[in-house]
Protein backbone atom coordinates (compact mmCIF):
# COMPACT_ATOMS: atom_id res chain seq x y z
CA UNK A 1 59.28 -136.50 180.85
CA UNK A 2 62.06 -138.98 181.19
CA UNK A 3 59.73 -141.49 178.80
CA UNK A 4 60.03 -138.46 176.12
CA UNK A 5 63.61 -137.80 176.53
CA UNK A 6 64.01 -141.83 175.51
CA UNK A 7 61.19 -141.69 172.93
CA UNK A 8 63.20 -138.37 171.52
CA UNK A 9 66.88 -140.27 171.76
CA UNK A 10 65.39 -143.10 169.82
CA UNK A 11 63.86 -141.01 166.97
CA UNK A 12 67.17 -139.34 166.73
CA UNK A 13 68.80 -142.48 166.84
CA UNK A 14 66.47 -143.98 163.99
CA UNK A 15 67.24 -140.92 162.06
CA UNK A 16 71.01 -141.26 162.42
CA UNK A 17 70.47 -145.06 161.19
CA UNK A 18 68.82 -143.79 157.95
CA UNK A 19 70.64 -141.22 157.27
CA UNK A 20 74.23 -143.30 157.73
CA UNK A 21 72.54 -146.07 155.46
CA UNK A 22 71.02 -143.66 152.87
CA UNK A 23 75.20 -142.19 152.82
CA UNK A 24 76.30 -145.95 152.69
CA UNK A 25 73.90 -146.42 149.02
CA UNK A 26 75.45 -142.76 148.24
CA UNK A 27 79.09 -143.34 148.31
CA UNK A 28 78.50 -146.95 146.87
CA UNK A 29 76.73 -145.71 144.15
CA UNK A 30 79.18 -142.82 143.35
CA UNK A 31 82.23 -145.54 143.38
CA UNK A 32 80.51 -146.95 140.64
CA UNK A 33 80.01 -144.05 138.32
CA UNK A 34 83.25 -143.31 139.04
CA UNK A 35 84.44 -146.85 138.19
CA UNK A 36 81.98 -146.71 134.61
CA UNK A 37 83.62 -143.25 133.78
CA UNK A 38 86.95 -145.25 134.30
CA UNK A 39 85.80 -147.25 131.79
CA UNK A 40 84.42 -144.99 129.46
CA UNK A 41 87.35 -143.37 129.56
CA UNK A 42 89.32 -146.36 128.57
CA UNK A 43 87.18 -146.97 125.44
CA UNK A 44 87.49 -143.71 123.70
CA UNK A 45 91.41 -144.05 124.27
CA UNK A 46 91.23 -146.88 122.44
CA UNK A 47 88.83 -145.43 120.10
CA UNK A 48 90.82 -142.47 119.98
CA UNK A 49 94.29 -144.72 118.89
CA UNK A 50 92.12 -146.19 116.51
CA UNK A 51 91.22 -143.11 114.34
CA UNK A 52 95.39 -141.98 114.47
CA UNK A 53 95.87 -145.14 113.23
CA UNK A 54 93.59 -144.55 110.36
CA UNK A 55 94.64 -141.09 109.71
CA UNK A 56 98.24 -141.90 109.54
CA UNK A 57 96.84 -145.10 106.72
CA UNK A 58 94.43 -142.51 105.15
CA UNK A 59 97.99 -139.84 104.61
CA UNK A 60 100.28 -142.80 104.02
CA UNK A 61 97.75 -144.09 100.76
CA UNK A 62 97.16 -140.13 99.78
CA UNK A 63 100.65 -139.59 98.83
CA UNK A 64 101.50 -143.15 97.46
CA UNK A 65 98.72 -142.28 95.14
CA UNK A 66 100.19 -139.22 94.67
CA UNK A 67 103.60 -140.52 94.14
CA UNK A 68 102.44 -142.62 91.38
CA UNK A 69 99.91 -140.45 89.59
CA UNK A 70 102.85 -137.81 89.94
CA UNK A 71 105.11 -139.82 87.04
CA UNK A 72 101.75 -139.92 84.78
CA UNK A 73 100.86 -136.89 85.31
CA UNK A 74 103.75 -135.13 84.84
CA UNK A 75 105.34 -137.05 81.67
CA UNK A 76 106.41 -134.59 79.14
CA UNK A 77 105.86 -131.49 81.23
CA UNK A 78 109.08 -131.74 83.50
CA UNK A 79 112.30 -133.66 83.46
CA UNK A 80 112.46 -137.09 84.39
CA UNK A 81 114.47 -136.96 86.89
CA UNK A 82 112.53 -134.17 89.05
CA UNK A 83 109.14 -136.66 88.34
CA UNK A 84 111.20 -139.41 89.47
CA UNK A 85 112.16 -137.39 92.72
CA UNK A 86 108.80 -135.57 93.75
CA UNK A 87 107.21 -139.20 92.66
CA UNK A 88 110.16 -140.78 95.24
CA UNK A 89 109.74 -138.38 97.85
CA UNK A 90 105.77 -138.88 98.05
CA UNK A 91 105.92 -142.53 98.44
CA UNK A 92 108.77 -142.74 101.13
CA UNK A 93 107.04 -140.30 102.99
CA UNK A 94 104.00 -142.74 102.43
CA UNK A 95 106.56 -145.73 103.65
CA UNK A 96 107.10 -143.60 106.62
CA UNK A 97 103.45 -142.67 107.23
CA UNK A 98 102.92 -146.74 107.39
CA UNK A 99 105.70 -147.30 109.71
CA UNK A 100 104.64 -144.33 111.85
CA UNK A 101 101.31 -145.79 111.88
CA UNK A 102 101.98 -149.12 113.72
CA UNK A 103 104.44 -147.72 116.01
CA UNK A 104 101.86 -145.51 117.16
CA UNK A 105 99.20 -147.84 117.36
CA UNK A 106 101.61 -150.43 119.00
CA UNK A 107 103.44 -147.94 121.63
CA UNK A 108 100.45 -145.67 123.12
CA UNK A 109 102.02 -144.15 126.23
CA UNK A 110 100.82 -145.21 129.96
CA UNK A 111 98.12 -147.85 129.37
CA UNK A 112 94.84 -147.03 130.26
CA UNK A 113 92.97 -149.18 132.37
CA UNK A 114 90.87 -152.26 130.99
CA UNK A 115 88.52 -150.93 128.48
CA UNK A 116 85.38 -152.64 127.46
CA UNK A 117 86.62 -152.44 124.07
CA UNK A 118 88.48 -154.53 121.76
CA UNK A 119 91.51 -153.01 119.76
CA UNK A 120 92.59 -154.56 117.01
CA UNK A 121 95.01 -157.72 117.04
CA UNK A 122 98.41 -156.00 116.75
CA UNK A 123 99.40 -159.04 114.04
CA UNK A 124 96.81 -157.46 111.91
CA UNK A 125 98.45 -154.18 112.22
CA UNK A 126 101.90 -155.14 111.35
CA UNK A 127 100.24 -157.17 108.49
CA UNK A 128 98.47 -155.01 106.77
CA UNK A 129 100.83 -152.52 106.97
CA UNK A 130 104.13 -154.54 106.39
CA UNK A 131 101.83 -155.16 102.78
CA UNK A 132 101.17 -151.78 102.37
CA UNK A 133 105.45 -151.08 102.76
CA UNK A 134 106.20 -153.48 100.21
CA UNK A 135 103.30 -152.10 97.94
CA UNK A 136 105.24 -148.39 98.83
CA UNK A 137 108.53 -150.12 97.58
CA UNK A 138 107.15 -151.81 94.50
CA UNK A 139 105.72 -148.29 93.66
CA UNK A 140 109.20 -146.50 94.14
CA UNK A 141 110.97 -149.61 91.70
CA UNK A 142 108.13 -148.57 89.45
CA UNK A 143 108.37 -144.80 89.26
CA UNK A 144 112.36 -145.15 88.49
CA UNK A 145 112.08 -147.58 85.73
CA UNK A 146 110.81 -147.13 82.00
């Protein structure tokens, strides 16, 4: 009896040792799905940033096209002076749609944490839209002079 009460006590014991190593694998392996999802996570806020940043270049090159097209358009229909201020107001807001775009690209909020994914060099940003500015401005000279 006393040979089955050991024999039982060691099975349990086995059991226990299984059972604490199968938890062991468990919690390891949900500590790294939680750690991808991290990650994931990560990538589409930078993915995310990304398309603002092209939506605020997509509505900052709508209505610098609209500004200009607005003074050929409109020639002979309406005054020059309200052209030259609908044509004005369209491509400052573009200016501003520029600006807007690398200060939101450049200050995100709370970082998130290191994403597998590259964002673009921030140089690049200010670039291409520092050209696109001057490009707004040269547009604006444009639409006031005959």
């Amino acid at each position: 009896m006393i040979e089955t009460d050991r024999h039982i006590v060691a099975e349990a014991h086995r059991e226990l040792a299984d059972s604490a190593g199968e938890l062991k694998d468990s919690a390891q392996q949900q500590a790294d799905s939680a750690d991808r999802r991290t990650v994931l996570a990560a990538d589409r806020t930078v993915l995310a940033g990304e398309r603002t940043y092209a939506a605020w270049v997509r509505t900052g090159l709508a209505a610098l096209a609209s500004g200009i097209g607005a003074r050929t358009l409109l020639d002979g229909l309406m005054s020059h002076w309200l052209i030259g201020a609908a044509g004005s107001l369209l491509v400052l807001f573009s200016g501003f749609c520029f600006v807007a775009a690398v200060w939101r690209a450049l200050m995100p909020g709370a970082p998130p944490p290191r994403p597998d994914t590259r964002r673009v060099p921030e140089w690049l940003l200010v670039a291409v839209n520092g050209f696109l500015l001057l490009v707004s401005l040269a547009a604006l000279i444009g639409i006031w002079s005959r």
